[in-house]
C-alpha atoms as a PDB file:
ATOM      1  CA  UNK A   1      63.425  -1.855  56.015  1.00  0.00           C
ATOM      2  CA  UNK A   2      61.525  -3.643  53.180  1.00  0.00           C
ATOM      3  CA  UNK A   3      58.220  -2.052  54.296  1.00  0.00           C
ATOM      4  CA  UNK A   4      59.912   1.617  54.795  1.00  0.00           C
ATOM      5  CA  UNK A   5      61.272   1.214  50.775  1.00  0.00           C
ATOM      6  CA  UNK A   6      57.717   0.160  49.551  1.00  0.00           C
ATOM      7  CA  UNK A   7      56.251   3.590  51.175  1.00  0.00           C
ATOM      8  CA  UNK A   8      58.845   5.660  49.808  1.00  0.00           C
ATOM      9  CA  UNK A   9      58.405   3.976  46.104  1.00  0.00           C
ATOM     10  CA  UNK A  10      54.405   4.312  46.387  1.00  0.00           C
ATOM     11  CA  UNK A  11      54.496   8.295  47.495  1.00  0.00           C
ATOM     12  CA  UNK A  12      57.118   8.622  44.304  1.00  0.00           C
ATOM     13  CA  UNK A  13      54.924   7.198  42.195  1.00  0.00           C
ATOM     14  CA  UNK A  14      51.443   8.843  43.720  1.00  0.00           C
ATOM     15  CA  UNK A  15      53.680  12.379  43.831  1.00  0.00           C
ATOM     16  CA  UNK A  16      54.768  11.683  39.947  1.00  0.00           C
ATOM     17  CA  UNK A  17      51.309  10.836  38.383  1.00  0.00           C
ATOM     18  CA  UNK A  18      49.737  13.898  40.338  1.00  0.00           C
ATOM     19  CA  UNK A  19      52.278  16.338  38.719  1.00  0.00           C
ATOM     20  CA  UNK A  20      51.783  14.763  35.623  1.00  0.00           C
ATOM     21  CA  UNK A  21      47.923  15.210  35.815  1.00  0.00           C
ATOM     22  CA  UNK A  22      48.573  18.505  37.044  1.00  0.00           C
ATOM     23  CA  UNK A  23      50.828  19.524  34.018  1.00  0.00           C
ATOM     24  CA  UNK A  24      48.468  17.926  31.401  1.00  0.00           C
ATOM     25  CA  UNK A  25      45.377  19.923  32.443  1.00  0.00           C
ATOM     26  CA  UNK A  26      47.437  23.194  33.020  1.00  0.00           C
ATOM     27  CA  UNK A  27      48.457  22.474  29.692  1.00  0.00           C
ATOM     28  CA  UNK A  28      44.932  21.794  28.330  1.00  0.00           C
ATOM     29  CA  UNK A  29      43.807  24.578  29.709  1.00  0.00           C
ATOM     30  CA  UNK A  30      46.208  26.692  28.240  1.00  0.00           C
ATOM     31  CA  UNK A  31      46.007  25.756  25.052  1.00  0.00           C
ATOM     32  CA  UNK A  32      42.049  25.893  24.809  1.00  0.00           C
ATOM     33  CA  UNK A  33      40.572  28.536  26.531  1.00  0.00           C
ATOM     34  CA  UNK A  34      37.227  27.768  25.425  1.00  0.00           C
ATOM     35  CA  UNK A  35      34.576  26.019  26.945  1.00  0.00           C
ATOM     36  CA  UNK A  36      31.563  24.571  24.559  1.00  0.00           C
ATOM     37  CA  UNK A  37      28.688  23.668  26.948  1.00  0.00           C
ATOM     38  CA  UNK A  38      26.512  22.709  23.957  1.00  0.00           C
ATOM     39  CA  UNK A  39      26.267  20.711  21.485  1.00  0.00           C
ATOM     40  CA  UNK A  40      28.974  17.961  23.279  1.00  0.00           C
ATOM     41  CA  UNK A  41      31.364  16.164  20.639  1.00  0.00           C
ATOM     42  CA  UNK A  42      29.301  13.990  18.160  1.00  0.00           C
ATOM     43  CA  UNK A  43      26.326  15.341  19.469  1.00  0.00           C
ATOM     44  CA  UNK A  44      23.234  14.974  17.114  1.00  0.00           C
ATOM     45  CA  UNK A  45      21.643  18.043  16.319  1.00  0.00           C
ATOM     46  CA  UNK A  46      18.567  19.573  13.742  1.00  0.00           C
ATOM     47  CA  UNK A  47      18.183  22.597  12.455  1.00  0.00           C
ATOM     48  CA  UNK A  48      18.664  25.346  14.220  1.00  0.00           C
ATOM     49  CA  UNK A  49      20.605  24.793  17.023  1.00  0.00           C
ATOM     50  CA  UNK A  50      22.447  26.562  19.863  1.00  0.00           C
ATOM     51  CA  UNK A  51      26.297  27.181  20.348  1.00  0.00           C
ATOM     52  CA  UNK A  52      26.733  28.167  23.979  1.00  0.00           C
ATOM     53  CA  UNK A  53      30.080  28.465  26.055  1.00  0.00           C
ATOM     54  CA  UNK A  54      32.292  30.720  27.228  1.00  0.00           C
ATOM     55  CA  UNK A  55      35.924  31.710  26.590  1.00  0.00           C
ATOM     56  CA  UNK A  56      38.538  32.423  29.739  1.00  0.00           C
ATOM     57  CA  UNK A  57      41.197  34.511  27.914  1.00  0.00           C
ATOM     58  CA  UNK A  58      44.448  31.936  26.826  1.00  0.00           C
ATOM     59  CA  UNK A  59      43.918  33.757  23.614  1.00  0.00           C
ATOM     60  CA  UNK A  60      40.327  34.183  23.285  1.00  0.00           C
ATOM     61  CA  UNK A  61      39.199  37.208  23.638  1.00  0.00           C
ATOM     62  CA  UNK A  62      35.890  39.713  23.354  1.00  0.00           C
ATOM     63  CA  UNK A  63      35.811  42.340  20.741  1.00  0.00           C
ATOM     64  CA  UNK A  64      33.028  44.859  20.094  1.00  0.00           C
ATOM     65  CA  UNK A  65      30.168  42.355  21.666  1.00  0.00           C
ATOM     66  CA  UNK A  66      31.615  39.226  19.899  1.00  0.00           C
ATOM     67  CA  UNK A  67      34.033  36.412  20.373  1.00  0.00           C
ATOM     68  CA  UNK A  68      34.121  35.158  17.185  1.00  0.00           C
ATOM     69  CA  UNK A  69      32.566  32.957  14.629  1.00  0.00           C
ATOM     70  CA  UNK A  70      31.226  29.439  14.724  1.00  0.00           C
ATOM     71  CA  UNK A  71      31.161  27.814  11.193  1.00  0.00           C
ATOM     72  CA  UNK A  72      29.311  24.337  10.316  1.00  0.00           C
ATOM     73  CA  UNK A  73      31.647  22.611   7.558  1.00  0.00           C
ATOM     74  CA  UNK A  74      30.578  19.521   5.686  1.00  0.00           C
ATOM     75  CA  UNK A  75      33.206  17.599   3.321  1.00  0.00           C
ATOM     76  CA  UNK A  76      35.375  20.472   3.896  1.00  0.00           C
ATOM     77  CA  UNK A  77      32.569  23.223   2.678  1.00  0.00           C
ATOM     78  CA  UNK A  78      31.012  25.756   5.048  1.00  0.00           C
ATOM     79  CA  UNK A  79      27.319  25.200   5.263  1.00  0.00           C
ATOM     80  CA  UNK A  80      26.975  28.510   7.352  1.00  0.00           C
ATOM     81  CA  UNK A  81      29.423  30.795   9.584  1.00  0.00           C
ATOM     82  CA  UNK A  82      27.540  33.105  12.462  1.00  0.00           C
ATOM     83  CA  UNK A  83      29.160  35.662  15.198  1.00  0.00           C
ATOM     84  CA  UNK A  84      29.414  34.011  18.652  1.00  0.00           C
ATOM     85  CA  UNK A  85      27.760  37.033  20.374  1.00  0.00           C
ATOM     86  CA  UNK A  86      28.818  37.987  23.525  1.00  0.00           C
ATOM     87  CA  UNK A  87      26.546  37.512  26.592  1.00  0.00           C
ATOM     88  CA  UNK A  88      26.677  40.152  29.541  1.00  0.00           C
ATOM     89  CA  UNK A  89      29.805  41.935  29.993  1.00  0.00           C
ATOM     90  CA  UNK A  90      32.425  41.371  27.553  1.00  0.00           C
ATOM     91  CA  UNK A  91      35.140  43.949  28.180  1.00  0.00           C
ATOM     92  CA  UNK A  92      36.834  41.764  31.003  1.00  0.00           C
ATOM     93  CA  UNK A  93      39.808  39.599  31.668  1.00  0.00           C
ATOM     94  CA  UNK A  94      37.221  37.125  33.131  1.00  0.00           C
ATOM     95  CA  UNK A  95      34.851  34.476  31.408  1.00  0.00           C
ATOM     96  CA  UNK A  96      33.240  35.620  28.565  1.00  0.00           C
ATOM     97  CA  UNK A  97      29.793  33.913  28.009  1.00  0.00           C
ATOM     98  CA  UNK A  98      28.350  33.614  24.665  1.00  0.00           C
ATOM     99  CA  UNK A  99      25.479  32.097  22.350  1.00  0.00           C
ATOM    100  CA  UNK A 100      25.175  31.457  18.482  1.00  0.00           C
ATOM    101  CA  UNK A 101      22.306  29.918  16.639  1.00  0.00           C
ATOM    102  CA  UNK A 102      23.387  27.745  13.348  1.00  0.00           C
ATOM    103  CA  UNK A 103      20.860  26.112  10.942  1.00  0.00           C
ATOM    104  CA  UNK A 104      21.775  24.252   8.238  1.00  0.00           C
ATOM    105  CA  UNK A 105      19.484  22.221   5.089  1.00  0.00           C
ATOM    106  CA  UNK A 106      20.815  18.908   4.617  1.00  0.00           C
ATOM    107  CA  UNK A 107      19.037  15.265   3.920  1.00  0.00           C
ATOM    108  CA  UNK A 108      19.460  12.151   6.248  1.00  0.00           C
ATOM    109  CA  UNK A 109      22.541  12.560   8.787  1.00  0.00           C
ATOM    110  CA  UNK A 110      26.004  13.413   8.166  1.00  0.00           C
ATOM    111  CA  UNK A 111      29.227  14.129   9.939  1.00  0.00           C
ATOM    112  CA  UNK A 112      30.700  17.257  10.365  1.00  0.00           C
ATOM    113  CA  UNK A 113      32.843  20.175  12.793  1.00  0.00           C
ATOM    114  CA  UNK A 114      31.287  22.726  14.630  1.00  0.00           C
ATOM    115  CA  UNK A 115      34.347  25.170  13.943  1.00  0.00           C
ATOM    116  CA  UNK A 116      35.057  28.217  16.484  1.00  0.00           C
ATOM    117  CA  UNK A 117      37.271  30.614  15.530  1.00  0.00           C
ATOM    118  CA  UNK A 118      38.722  33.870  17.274  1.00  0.00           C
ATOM    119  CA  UNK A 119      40.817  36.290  15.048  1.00  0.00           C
ATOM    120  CA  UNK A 120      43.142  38.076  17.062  1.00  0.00           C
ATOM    121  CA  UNK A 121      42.521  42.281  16.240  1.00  0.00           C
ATOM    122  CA  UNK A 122      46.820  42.723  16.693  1.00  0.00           C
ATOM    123  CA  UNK A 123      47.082  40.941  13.840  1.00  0.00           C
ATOM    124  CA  UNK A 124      48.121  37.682  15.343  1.00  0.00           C
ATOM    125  CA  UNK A 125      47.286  34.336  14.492  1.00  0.00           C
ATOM    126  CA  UNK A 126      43.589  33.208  15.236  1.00  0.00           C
ATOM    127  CA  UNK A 127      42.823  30.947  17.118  1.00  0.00           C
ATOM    128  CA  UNK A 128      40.667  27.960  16.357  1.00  0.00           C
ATOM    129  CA  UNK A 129      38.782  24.706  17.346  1.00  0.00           C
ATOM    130  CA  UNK A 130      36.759  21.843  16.064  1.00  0.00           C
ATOM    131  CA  UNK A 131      34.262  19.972  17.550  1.00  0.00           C
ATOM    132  CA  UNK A 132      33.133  17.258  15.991  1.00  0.00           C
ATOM    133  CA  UNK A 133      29.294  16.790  15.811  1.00  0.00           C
ATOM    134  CA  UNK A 134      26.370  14.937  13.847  1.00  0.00           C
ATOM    135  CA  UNK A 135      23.700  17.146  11.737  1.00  0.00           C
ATOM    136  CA  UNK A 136      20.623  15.625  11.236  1.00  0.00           C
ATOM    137  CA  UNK A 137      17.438  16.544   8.746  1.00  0.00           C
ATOM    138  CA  UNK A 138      15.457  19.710   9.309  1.00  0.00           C
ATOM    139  CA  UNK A 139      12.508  18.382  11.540  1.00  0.00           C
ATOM    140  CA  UNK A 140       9.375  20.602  10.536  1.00  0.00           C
ATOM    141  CA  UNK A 141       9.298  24.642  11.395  1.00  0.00           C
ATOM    142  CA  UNK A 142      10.841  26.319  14.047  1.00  0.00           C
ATOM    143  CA  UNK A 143      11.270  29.635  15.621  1.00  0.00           C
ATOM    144  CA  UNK A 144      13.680  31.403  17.790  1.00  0.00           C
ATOM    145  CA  UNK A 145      12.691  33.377  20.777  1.00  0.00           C
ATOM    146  CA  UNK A 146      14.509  35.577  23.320  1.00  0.00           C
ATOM    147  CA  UNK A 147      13.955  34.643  26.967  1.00  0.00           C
ATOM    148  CA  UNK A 148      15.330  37.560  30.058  1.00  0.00           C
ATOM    149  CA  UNK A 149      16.954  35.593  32.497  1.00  0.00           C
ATOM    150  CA  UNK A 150      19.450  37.812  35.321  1.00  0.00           C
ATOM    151  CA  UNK A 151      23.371  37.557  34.395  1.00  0.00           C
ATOM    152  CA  UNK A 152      26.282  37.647  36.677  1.00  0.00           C
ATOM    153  CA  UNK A 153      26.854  41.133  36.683  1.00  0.00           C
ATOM    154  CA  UNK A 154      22.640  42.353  36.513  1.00  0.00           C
ATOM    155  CA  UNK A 155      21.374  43.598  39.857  1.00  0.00           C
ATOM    156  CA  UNK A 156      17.700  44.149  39.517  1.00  0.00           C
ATOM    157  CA  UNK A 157      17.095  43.964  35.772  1.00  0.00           C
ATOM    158  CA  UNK A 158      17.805  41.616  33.195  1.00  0.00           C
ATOM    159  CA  UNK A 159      20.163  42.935  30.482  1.00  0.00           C
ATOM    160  CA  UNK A 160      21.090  40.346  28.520  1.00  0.00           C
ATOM    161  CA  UNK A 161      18.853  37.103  27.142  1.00  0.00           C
ATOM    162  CA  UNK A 162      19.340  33.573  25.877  1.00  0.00           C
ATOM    163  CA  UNK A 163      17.777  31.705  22.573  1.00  0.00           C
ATOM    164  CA  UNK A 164      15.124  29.497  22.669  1.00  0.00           C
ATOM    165  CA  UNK A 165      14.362  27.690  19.513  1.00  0.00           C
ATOM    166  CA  UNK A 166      10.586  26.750  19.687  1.00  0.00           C
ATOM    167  CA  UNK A 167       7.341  24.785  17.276  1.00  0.00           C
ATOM    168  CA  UNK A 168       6.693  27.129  15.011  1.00  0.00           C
ATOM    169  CA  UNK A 169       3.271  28.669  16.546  1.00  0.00           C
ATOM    170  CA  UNK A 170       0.556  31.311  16.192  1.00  0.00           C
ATOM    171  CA  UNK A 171       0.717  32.058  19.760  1.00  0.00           C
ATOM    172  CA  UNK A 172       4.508  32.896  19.649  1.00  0.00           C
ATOM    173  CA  UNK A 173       4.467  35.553  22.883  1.00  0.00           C
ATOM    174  CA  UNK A 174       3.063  32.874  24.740  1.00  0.00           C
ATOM    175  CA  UNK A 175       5.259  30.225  23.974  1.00  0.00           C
ATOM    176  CA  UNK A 176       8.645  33.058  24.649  1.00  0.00           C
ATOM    177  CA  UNK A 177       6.924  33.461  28.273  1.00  0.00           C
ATOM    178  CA  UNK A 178       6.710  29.659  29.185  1.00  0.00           C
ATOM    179  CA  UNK A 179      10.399  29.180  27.744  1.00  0.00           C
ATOM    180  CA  UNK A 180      10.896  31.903  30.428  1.00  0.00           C
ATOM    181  CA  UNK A 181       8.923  29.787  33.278  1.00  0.00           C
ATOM    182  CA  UNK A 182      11.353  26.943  32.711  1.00  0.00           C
ATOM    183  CA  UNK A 183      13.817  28.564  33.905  1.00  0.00           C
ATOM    184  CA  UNK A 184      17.488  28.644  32.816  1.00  0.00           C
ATOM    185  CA  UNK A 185      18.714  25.027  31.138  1.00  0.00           C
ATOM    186  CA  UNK A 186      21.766  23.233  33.061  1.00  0.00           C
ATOM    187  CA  UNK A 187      24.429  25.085  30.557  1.00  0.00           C
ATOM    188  CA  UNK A 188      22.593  28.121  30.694  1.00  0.00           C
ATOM    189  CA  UNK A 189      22.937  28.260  34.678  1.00  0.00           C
ATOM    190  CA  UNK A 190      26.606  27.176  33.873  1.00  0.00           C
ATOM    191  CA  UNK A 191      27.056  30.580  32.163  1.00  0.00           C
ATOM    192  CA  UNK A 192      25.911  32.217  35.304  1.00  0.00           C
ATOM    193  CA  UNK A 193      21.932  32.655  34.027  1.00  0.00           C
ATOM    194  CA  UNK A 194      19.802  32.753  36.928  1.00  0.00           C
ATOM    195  CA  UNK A 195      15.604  33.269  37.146  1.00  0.00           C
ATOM    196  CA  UNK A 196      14.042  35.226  40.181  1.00  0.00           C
ATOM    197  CA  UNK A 197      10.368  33.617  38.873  1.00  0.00           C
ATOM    198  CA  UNK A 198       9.402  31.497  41.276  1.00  0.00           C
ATOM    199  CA  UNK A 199       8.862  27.382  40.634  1.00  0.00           C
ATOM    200  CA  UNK A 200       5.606  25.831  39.143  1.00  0.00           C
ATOM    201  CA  UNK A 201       3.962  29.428  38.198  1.00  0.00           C
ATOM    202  CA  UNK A 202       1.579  28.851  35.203  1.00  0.00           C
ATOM    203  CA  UNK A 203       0.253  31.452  32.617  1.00  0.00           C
ATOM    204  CA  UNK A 204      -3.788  31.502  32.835  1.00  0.00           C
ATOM    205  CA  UNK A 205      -3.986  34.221  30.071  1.00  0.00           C
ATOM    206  CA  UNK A 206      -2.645  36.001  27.809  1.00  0.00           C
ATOM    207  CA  UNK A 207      -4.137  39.049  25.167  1.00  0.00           C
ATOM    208  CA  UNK A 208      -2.078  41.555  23.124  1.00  0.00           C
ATOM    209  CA  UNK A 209      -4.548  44.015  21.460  1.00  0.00           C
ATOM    210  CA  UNK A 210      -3.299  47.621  20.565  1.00  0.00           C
ATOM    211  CA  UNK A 211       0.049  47.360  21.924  1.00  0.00           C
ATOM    212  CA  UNK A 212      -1.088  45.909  25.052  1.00  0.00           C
ATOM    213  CA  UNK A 213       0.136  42.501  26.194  1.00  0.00           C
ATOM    214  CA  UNK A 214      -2.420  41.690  29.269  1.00  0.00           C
ATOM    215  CA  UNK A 215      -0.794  38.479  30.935  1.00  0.00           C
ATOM    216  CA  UNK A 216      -2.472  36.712  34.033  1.00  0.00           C
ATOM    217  CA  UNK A 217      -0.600  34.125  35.878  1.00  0.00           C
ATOM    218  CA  UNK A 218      -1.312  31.825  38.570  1.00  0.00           C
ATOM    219  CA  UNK A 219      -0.409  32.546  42.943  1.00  0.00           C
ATOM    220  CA  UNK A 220       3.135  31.451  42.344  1.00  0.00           C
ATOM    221  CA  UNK A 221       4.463  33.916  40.624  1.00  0.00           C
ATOM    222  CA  UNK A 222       3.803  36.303  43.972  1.00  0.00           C
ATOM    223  CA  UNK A 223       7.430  36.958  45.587  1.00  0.00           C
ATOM    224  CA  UNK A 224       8.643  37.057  48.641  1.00  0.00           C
ATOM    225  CA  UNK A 225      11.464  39.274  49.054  1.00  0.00           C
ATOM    226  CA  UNK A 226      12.639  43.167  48.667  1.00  0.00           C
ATOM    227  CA  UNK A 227      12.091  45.555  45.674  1.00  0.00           C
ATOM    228  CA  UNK A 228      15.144  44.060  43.739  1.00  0.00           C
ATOM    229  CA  UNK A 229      13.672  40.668  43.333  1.00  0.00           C
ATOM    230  CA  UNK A 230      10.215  42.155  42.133  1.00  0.00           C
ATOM    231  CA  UNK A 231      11.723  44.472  39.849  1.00  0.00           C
ATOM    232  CA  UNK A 232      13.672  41.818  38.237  1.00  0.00           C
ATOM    233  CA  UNK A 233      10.614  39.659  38.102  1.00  0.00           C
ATOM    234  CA  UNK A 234       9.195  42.217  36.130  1.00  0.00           C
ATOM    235  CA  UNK A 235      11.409  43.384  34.270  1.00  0.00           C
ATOM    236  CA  UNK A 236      11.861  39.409  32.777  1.00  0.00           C
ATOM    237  CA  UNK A 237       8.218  39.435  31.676  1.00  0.00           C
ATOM    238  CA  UNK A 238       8.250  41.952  30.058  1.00  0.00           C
ATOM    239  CA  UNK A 239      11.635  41.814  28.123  1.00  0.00           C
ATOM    240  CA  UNK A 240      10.539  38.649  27.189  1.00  0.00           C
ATOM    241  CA  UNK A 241       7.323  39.960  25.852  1.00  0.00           C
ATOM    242  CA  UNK A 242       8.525  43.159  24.640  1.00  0.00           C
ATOM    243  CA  UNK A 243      10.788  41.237  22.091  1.00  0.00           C
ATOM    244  CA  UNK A 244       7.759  41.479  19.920  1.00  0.00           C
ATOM    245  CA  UNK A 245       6.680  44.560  17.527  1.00  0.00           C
ATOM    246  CA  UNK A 246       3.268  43.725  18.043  1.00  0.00           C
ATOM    247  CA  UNK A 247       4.361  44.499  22.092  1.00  0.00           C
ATOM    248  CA  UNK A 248       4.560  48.151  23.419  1.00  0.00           C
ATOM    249  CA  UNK A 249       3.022  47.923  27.243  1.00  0.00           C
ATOM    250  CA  UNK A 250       2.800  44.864  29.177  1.00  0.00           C
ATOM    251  CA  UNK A 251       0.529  44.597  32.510  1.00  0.00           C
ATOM    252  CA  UNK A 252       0.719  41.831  34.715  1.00  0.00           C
ATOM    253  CA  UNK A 253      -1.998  40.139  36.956  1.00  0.00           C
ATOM    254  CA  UNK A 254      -2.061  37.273  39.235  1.00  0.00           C
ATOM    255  CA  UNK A 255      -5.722  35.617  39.504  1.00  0.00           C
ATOM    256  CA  UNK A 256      -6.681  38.776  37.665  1.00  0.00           C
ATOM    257  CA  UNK A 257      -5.483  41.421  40.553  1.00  0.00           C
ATOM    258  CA  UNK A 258      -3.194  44.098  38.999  1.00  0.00           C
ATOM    259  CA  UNK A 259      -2.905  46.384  42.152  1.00  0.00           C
ATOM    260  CA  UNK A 260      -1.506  44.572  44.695  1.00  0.00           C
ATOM    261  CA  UNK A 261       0.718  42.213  43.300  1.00  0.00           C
ATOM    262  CA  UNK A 262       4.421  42.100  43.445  1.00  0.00           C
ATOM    263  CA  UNK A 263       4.465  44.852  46.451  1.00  0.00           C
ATOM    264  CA  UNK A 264       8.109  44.414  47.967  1.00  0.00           C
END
């Protein structure tokens, strides 16, 4: 009888905390409905930096490309304020992806919020959130660089791209197109950014003259697989180098053979 009471007293309590777990993350994620895959809370960061996530609806919405604003405030001043643009599709009930880059000028390191902030277009109140984060010094020159990757809703072209903040550099096309080789970062891949470039493919040169961006890469960037995948191959190289004014035609060659390469 003893034993038969204990049961029945451990499933209440086992059936109680897993409501109450359930209630406090339905809750949660009602009340959010924003996800900030980078920077993480108190994360240190230099100028510039990225602001990806996504929004899931709750309140935060897409309108005309953008999500809203992310602000950097410092002893209650706002450093800077920049759209959080929309990545991909962003008339849908669905996730909403999207990327911001912030930079700031301070000295040493300070505390202050990442604050995002979604106006509601009825007229409503906007909605907001704070993330707490560390800035730190500008660390020598930078520049930021668009990289092709394939979105959720792409089929065999790339139509949207990501930031890459880079060394400042001369050879600026060249360091877009190894960004590209890297592949989509962990949060990136979270917001449903894929690569059809193969693994471990190298770039053995590159020339722009005239308009022309001549780019020769090593065996591993042949596919295997339909005229989808090689069109989207494509198609990321030369997005990614046609970011550039100096960039009007792009022709690609693998161990300097233009013809035959990436045949489906």
């Amino acid at each position: 009888m003893n034993k038969a009471i204990i049961i029945v007293v451990v499933l209440v309590v086992v059936l109680t905390a897993t409501l109450f777990l359930f209630a406090r993350t339905e809750q949660t994620k009602i009340r959010e409905g924003l996800v900030i895959l980078s920077p993480l809370g108190n994360e240190e960061v230099s100028s510039p930096f990225i602001a990806r996530g996504y929004v899931n609806g709750n309140g935060w919405i897409g309108f005309e490309g953008q999500v809203g604003t992310a602000s950097l405030v410092l002893d209650g001043q706002v450093l800077t304020q920049t759209p959080l643009v929309a990545k991909g599709e962003w008339m849908t009930a669905g996730p909403i992806n999207f990327e911001a880059v912030l930079d700031f000028q301070i000295a040493g390191t300070k505390d202050a919020v990442l604050l995002f902030r979604n106006e509601d277009p009825s007229g409503g109140f906007p909605k907001e959130f704070s993330l707490p984060i560390k800035l730190k010094g500008i660390q020598g020159e930078t520049s930021v660089v668009s990289v092709y990757f394939l979105n959720e809703q792409d089929d065999c072209q790339p139509s949207s791209f990501v930031s890459r903040i880079i060394p400042k550099t001369q050879a600026v096309a060249r360091s877009a197109l190894e960004e590209l080789l890297k592949g989509p970062t962990l949060s990136e891949k979270r917001m449903g950014f894929s690569t059809s470039i193969n693994e471990l493919v190298e770039i053995q040169d590159l020339t722009i003259e005239n308009g022309t961006a001549k780019v020769d890469f090593s065996d591993e960037l042949e596919v295997a697989g339909g005229s989808c995948r090689v069109s989207a191959v494509r198609g990321q190289i030369v997005k990614t180098l046609e970011q550039f004014p100096s960039v009007s035609q792009v022709i690609i060659s693998i161990n300097g053979e233009t013809e035959t390469i990436l045949q489906p």
